[in-house]
PDB file of N, CA and C in Angstrom:
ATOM      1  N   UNK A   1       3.978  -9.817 -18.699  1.00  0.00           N
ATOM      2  CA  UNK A   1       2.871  -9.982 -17.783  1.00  0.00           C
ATOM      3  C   UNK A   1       1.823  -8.896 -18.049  1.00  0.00           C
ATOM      4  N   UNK A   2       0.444  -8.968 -18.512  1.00  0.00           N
ATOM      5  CA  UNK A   2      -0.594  -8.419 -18.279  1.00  0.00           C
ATOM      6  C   UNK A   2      -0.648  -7.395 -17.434  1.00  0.00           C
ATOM      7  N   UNK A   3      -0.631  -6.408 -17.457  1.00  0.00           N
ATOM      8  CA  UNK A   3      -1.260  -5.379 -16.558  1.00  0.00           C
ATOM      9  C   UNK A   3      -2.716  -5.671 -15.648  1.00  0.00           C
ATOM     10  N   UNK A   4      -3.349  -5.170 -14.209  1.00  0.00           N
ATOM     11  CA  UNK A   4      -4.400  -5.770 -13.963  1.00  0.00           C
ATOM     12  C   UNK A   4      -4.747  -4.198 -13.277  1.00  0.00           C
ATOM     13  N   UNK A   5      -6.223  -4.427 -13.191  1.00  0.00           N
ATOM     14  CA  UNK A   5      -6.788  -3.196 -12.920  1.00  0.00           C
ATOM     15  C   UNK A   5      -6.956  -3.321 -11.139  1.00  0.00           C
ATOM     16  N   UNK A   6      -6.793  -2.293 -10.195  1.00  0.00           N
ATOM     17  CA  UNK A   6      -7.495  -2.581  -9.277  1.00  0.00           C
ATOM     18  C   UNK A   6      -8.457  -3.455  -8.933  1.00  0.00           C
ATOM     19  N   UNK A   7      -9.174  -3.320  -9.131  1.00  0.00           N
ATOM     20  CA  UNK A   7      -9.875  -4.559  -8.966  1.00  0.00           C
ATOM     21  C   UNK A   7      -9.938  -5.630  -9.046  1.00  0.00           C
ATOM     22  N   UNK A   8      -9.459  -6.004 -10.197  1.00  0.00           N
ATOM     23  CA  UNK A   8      -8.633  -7.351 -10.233  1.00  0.00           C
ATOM     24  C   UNK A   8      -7.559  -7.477  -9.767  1.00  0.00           C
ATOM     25  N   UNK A   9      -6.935  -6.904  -8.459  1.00  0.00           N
ATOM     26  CA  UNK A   9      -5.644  -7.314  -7.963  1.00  0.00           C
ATOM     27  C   UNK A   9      -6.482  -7.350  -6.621  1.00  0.00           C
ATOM     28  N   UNK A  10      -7.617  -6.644  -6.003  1.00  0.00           N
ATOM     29  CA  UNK A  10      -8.352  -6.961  -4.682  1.00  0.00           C
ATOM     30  C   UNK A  10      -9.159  -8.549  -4.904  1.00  0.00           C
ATOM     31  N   UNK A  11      -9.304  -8.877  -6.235  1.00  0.00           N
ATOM     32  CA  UNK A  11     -10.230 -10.023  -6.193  1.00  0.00           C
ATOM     33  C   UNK A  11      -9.701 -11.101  -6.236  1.00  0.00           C
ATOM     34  N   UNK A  12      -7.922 -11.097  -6.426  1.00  0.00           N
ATOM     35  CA  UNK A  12      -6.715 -12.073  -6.350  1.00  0.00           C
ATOM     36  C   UNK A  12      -6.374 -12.024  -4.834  1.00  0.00           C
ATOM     37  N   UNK A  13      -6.472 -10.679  -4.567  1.00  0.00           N
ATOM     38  CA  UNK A  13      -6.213 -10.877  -3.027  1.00  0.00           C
ATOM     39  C   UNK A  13      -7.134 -11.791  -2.070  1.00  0.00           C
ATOM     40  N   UNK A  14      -8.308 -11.753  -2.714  1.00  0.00           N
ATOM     41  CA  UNK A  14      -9.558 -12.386  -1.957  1.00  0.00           C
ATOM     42  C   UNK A  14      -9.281 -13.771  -2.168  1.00  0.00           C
ATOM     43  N   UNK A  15      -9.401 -14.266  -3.346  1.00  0.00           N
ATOM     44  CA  UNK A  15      -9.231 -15.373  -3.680  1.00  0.00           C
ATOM     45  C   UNK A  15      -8.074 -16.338  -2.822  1.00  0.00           C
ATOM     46  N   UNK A  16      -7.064 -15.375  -2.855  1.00  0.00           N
ATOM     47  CA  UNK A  16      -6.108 -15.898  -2.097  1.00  0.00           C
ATOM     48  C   UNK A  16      -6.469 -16.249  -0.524  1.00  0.00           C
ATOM     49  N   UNK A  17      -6.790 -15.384  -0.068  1.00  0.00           N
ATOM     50  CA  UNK A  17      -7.398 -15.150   1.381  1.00  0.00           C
ATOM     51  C   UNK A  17      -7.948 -16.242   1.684  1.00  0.00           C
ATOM     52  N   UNK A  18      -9.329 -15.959   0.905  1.00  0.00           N
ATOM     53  CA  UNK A  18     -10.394 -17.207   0.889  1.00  0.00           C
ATOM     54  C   UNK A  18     -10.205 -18.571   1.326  1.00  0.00           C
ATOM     55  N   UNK A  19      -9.298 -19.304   0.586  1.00  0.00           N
ATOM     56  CA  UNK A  19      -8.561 -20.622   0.927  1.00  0.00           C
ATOM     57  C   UNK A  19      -8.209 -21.361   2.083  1.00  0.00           C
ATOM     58  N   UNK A  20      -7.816 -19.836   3.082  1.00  0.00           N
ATOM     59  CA  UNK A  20      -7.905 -20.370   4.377  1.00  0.00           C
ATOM     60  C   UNK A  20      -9.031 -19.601   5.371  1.00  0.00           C
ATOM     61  N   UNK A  21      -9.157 -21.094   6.383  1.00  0.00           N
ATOM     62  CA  UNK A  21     -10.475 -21.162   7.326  1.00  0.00           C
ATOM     63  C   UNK A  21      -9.971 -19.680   8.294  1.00  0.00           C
ATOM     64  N   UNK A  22      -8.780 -19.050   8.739  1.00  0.00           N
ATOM     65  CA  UNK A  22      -8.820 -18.276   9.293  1.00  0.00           C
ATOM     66  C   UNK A  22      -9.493 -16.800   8.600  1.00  0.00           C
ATOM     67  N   UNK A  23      -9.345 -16.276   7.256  1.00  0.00           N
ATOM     68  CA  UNK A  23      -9.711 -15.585   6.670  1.00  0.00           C
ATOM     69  C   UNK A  23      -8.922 -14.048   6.774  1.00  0.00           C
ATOM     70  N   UNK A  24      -9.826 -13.270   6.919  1.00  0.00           N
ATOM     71  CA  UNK A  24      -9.202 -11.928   7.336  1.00  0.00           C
ATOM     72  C   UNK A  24      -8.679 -11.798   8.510  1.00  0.00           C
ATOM     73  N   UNK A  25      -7.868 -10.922   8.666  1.00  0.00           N
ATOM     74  CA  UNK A  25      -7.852 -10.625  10.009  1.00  0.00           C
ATOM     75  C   UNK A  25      -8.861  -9.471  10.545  1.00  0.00           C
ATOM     76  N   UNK A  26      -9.121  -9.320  11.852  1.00  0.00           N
ATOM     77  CA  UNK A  26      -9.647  -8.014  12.697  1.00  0.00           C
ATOM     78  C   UNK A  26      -9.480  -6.579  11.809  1.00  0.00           C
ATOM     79  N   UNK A  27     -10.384  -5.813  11.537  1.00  0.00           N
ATOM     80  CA  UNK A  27      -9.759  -4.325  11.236  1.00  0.00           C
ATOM     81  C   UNK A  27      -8.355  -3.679  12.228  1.00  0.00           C
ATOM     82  N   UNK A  28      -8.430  -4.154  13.278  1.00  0.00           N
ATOM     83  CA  UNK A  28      -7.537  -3.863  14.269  1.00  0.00           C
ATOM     84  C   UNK A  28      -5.970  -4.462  14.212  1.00  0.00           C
ATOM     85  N   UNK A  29      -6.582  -5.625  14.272  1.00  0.00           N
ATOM     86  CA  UNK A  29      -5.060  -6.606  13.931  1.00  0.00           C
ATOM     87  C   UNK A  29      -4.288  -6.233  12.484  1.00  0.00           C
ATOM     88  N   UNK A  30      -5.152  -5.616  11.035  1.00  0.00           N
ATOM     89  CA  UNK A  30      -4.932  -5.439  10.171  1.00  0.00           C
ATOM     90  C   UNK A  30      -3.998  -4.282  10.391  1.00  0.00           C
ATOM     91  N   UNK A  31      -4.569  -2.987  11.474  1.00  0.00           N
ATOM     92  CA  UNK A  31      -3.860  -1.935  11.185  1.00  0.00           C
ATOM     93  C   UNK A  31      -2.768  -1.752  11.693  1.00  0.00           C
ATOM     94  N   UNK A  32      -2.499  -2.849  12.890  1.00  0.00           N
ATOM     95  CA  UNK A  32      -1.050  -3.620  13.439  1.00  0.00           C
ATOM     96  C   UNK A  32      -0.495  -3.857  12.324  1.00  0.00           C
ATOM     97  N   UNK A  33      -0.616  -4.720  11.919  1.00  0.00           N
ATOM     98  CA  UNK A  33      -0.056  -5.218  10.705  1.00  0.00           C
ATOM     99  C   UNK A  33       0.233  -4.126   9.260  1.00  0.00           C
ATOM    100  N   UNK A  34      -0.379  -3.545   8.985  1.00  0.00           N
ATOM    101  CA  UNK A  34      -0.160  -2.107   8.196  1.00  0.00           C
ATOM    102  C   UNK A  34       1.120  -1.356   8.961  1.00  0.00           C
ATOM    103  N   UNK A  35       0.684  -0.660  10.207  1.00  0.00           N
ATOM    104  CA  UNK A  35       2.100  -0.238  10.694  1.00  0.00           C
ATOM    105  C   UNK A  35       3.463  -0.845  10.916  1.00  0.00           C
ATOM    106  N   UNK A  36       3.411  -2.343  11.034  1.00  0.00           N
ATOM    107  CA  UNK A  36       4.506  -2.865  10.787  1.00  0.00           C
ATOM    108  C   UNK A  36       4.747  -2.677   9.460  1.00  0.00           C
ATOM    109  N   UNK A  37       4.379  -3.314   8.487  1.00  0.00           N
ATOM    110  CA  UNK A  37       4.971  -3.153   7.235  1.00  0.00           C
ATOM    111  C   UNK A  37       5.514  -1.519   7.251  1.00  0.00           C
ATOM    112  N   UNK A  38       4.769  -0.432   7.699  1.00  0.00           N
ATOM    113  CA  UNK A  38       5.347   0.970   7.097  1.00  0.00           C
ATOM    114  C   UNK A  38       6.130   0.857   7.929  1.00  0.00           C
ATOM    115  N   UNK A  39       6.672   0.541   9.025  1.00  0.00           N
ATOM    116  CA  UNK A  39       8.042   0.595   9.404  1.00  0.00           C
ATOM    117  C   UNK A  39       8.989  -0.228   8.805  1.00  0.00           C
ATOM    118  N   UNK A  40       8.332  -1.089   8.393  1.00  0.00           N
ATOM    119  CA  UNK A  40       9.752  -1.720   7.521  1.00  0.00           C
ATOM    120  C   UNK A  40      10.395  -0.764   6.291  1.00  0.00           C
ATOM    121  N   UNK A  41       8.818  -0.330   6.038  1.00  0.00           N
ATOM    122  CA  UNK A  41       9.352   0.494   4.318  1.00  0.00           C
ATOM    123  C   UNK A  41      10.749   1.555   5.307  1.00  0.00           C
ATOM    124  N   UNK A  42      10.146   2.437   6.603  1.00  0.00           N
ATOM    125  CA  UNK A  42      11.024   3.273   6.819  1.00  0.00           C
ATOM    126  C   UNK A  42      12.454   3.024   7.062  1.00  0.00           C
ATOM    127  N   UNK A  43      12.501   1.240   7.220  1.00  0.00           N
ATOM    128  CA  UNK A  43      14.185   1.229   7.542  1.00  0.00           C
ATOM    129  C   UNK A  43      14.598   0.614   6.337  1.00  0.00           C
ATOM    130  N   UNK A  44      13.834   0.476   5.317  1.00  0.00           N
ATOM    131  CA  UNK A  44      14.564   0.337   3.896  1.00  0.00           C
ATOM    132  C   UNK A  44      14.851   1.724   3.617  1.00  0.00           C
ATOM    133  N   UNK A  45      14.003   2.380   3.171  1.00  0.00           N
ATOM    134  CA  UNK A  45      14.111   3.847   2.674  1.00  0.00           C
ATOM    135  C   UNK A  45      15.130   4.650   3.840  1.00  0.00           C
ATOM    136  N   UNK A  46      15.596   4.636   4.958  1.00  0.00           N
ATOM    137  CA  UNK A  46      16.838   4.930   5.744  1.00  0.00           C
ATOM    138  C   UNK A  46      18.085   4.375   5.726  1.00  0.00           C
ATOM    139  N   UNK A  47      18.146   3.293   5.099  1.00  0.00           N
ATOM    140  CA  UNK A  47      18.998   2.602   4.836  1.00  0.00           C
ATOM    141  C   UNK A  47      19.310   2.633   3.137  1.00  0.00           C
ATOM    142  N   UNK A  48      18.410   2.982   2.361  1.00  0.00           N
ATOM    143  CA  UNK A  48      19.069   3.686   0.953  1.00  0.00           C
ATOM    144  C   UNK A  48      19.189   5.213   1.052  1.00  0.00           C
ATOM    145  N   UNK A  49      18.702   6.014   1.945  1.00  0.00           N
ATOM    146  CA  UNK A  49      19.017   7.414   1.418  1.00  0.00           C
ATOM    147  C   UNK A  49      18.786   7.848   2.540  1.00  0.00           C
ATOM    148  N   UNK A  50      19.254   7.165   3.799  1.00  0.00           N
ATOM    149  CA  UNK A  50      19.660   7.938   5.253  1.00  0.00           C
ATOM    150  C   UNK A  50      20.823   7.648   5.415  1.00  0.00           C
ATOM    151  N   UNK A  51      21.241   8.111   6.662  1.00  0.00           N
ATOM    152  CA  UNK A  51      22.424   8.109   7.385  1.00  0.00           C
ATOM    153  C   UNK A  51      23.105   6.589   7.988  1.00  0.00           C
ATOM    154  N   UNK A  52      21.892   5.899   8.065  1.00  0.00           N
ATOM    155  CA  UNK A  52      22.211   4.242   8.634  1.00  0.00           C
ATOM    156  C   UNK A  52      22.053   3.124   7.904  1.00  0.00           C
ATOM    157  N   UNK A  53      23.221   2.453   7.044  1.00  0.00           N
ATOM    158  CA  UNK A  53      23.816   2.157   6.163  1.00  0.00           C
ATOM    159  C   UNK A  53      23.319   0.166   7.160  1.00  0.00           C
ATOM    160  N   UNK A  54      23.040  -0.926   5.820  1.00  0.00           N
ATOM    161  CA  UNK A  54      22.716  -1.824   6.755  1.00  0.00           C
ATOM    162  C   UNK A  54      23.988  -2.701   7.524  1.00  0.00           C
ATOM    163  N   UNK A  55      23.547  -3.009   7.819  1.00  0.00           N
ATOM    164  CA  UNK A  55      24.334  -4.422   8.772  1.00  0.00           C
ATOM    165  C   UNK A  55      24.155  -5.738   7.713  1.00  0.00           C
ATOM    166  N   UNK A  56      25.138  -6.043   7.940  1.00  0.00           N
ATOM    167  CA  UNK A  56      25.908  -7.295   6.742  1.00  0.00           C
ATOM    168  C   UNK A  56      25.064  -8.546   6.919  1.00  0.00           C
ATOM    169  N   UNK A  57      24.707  -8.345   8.658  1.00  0.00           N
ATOM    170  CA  UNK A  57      23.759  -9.465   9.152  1.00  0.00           C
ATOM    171  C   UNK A  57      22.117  -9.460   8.485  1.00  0.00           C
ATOM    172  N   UNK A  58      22.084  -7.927   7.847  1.00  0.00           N
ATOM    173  CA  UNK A  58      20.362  -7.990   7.887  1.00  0.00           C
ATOM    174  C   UNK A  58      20.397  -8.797   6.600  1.00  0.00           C
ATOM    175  N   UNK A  59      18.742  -8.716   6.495  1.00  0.00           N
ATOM    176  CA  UNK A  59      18.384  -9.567   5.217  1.00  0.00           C
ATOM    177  C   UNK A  59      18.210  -8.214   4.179  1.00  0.00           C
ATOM    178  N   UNK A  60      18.037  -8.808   2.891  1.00  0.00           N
ATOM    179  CA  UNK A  60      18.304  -8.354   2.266  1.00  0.00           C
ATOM    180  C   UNK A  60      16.666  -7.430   1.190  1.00  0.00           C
ATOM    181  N   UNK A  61      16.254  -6.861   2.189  1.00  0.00           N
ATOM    182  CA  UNK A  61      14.872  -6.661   1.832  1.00  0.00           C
ATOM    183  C   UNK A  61      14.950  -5.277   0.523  1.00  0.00           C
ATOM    184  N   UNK A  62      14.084  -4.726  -0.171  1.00  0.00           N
ATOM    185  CA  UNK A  62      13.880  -3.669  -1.094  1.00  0.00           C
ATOM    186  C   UNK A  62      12.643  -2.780  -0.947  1.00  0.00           C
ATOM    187  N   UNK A  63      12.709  -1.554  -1.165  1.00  0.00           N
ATOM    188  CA  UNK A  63      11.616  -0.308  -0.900  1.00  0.00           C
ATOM    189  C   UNK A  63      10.501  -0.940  -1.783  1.00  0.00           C
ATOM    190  N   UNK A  64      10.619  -1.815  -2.760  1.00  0.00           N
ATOM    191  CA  UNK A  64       9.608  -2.221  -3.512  1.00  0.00           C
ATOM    192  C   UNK A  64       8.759  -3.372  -2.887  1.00  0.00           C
ATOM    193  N   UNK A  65       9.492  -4.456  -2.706  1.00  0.00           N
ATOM    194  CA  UNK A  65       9.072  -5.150  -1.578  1.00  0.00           C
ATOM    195  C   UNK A  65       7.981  -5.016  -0.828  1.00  0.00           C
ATOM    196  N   UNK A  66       8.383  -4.046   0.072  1.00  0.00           N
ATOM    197  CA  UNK A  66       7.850  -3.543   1.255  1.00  0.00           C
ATOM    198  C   UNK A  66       6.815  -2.540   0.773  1.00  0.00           C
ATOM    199  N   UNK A  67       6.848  -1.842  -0.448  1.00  0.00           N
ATOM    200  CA  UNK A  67       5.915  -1.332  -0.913  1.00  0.00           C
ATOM    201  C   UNK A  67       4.284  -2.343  -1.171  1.00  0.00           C
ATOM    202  N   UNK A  68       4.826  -3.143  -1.881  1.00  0.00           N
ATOM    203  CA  UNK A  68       4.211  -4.486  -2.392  1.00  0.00           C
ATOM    204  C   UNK A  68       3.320  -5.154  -0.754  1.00  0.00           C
ATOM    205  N   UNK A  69       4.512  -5.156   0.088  1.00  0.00           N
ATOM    206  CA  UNK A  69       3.316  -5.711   1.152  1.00  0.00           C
ATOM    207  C   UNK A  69       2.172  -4.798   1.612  1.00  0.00           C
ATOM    208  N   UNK A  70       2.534  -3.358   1.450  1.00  0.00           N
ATOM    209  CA  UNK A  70       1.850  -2.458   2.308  1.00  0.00           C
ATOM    210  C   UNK A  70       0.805  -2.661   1.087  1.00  0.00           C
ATOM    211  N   UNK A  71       1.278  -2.474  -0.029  1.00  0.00           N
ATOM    212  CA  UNK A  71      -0.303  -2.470  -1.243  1.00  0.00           C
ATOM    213  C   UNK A  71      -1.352  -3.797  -0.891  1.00  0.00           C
ATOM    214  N   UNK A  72      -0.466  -4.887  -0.183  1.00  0.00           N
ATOM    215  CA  UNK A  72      -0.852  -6.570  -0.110  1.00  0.00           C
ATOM    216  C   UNK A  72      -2.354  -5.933   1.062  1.00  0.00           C
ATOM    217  N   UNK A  73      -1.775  -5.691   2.283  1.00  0.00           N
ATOM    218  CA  UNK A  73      -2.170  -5.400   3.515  1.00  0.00           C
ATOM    219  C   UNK A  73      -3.541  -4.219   3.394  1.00  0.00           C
ATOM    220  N   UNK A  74      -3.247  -3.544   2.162  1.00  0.00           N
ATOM    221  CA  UNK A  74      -4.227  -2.274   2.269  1.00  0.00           C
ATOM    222  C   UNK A  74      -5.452  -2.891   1.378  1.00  0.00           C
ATOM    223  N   UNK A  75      -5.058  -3.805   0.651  1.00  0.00           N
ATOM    224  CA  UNK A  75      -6.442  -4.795  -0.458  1.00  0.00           C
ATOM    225  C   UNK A  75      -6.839  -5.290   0.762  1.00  0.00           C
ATOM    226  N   UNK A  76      -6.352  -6.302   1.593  1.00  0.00           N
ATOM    227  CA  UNK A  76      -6.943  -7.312   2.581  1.00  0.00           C
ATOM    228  C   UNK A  76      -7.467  -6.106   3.849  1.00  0.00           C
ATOM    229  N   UNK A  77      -7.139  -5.082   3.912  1.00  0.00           N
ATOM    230  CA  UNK A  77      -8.175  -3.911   4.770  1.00  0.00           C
ATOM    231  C   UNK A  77      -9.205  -3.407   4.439  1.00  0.00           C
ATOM    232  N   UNK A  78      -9.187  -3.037   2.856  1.00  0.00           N
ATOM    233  CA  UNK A  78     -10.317  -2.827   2.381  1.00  0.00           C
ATOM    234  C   UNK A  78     -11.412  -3.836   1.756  1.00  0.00           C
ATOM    235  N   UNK A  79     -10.617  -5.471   1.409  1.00  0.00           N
ATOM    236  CA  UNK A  79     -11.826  -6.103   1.116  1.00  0.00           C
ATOM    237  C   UNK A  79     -12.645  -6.556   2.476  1.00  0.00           C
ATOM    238  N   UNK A  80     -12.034  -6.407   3.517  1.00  0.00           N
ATOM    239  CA  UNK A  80     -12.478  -7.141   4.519  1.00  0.00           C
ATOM    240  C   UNK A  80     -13.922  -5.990   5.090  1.00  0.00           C
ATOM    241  N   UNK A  81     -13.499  -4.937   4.433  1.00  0.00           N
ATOM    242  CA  UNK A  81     -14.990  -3.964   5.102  1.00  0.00           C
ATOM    243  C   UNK A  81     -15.699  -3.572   3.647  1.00  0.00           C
ATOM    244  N   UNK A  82     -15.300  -4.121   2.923  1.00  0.00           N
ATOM    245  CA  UNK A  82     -16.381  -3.978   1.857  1.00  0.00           C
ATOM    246  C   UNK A  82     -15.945  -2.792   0.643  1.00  0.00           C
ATOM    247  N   UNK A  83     -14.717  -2.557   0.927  1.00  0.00           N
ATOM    248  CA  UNK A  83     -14.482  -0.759   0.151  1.00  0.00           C
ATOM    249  C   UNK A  83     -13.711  -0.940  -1.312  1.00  0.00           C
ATOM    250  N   UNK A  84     -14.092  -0.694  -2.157  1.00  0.00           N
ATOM    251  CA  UNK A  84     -13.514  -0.561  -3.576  1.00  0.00           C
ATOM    252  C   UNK A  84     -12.618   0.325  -3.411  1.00  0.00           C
ATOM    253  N   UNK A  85     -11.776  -0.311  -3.965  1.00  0.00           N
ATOM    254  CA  UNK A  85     -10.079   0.934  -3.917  1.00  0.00           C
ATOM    255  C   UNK A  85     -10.200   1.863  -4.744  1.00  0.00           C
ATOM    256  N   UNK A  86     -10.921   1.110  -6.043  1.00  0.00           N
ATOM    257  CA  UNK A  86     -10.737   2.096  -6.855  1.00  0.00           C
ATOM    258  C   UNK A  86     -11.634   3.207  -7.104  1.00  0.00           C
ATOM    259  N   UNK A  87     -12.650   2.769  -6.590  1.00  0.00           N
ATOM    260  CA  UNK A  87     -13.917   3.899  -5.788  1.00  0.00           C
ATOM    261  C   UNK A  87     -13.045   5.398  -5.058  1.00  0.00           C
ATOM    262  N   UNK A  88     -12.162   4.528  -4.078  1.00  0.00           N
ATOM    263  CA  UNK A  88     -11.876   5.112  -2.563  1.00  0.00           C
ATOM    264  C   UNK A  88     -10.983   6.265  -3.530  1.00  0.00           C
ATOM    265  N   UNK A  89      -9.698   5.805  -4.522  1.00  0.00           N
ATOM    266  CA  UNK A  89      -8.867   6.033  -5.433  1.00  0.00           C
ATOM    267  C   UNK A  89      -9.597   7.451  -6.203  1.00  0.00           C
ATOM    268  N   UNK A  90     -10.969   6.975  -6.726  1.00  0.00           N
ATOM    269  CA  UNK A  90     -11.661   8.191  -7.555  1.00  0.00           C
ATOM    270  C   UNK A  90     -12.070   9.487  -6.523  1.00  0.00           C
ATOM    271  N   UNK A  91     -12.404   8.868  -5.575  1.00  0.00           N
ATOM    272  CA  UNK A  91     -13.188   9.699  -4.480  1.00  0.00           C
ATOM    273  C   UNK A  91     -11.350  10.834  -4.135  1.00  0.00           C
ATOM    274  N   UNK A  92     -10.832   9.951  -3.122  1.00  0.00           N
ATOM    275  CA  UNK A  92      -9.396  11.455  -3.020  1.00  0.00           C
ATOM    276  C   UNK A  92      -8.798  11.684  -4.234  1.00  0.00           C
ATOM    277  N   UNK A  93      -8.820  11.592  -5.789  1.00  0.00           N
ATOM    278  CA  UNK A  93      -8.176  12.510  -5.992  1.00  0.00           C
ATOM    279  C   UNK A  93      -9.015  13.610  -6.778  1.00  0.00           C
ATOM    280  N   UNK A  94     -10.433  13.114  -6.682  1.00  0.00           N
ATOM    281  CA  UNK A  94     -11.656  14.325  -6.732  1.00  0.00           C
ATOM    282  C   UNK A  94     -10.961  15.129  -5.494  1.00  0.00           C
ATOM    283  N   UNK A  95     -10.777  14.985  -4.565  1.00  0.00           N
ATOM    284  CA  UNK A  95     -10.336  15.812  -3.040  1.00  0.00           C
ATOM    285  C   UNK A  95      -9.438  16.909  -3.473  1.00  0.00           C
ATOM    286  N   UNK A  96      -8.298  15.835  -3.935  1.00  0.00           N
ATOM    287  CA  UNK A  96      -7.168  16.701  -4.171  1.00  0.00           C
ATOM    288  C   UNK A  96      -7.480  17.686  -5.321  1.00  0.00           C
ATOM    289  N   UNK A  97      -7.944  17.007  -6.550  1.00  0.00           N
ATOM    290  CA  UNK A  97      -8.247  18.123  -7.936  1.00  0.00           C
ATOM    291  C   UNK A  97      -9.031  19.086  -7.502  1.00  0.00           C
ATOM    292  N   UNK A  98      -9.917  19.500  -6.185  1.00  0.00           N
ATOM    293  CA  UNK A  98     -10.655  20.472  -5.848  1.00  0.00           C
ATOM    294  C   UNK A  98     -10.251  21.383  -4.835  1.00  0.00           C
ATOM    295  N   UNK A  99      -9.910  20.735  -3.677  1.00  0.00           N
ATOM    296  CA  UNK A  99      -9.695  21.121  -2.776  1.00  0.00           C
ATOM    297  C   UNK A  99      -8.627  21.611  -2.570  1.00  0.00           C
ATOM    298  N   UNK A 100      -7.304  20.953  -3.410  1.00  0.00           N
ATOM    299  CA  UNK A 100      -6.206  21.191  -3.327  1.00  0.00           C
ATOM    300  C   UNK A 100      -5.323  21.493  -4.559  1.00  0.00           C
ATOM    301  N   UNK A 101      -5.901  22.351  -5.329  1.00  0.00           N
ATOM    302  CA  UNK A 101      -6.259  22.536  -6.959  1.00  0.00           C
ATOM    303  C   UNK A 101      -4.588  24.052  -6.923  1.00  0.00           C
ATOM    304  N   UNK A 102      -4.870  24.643  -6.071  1.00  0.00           N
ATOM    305  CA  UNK A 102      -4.164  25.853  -6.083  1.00  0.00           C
ATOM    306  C   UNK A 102      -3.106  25.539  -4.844  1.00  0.00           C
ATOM    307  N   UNK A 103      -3.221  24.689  -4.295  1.00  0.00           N
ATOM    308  CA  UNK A 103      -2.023  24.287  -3.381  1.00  0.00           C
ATOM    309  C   UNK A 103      -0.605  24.323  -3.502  1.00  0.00           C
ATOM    310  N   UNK A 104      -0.329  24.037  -4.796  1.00  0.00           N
ATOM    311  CA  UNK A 104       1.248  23.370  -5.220  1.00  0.00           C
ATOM    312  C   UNK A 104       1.336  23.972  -6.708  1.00  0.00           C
ATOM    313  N   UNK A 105       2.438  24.756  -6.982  1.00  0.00           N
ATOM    314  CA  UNK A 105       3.167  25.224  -8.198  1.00  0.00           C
ATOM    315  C   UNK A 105       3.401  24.602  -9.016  1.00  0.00           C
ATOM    316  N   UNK A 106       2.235  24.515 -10.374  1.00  0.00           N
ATOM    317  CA  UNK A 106       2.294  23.976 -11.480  1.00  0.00           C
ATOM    318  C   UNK A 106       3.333  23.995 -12.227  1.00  0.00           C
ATOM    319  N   UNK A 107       3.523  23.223 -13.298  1.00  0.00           N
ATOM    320  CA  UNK A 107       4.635  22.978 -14.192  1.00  0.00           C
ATOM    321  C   UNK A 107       4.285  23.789 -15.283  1.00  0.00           C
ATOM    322  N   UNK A 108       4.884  24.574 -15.850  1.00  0.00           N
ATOM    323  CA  UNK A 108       4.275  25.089 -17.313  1.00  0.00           C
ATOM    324  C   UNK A 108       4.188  24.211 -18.325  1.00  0.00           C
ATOM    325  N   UNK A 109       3.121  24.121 -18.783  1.00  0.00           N
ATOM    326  CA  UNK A 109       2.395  22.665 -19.528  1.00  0.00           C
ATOM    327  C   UNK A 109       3.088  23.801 -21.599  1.00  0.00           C
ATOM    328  N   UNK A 110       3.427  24.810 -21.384  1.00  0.00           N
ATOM    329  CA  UNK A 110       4.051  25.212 -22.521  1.00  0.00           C
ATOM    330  C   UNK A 110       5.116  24.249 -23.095  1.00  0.00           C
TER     331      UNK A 110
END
């Protein structure tokens, strides 16, 4: 499978979207929907490397998964207000390479 650039994975998201008459959701309803998904990631990721092991009954979900929706959910937040990810993407880690340049103990690149 092809690799795809940001952008071309927000313009699949659109496309997809598009199709139906309901469209986006609310910025609001979206960020409902964002926090659900990150709670799901948290009871996958507690359930591989916490203390609470699943139930035989649950389904059978993966940290990738749930990764995958939250990436799904964060394209359909940002196409819906207009924001290039990969803009948003260039912009924080200009943040971090400046701002947060001397923060954290480098690796010796020797």
């Amino acid at each position: 499978m092809q690799e795809k650039t940001l952008a071309e994975l927000q313009l699949e998201v659109d496309r997809y979207i598009s199709q139906f008459k309901e469209g986006y959701f609310s910025p609001l309803a979206m960020l409902a929907r964002m926090s659900e998904e990150v709670g799901e990631l948290a009871r996958e990721v507690n359930h591989a490397y916490g203390e609470k092991p699943k139930k035989s009954s649950e389904a059978d979900n993966s940290i990738e998964l749930e990764l995958g929706d939250i990436l799904f959910i964060t394209m359909c937040f940002a196409n819906s207000l207009g924001i290039d990810l990969t803009e948003a993407h260039n912009k924080v880690m200009h943040k971090f390479n400046t701002r947060d340049a001397n923060r954290w103990t480098k690796k010796d690149t020797e």
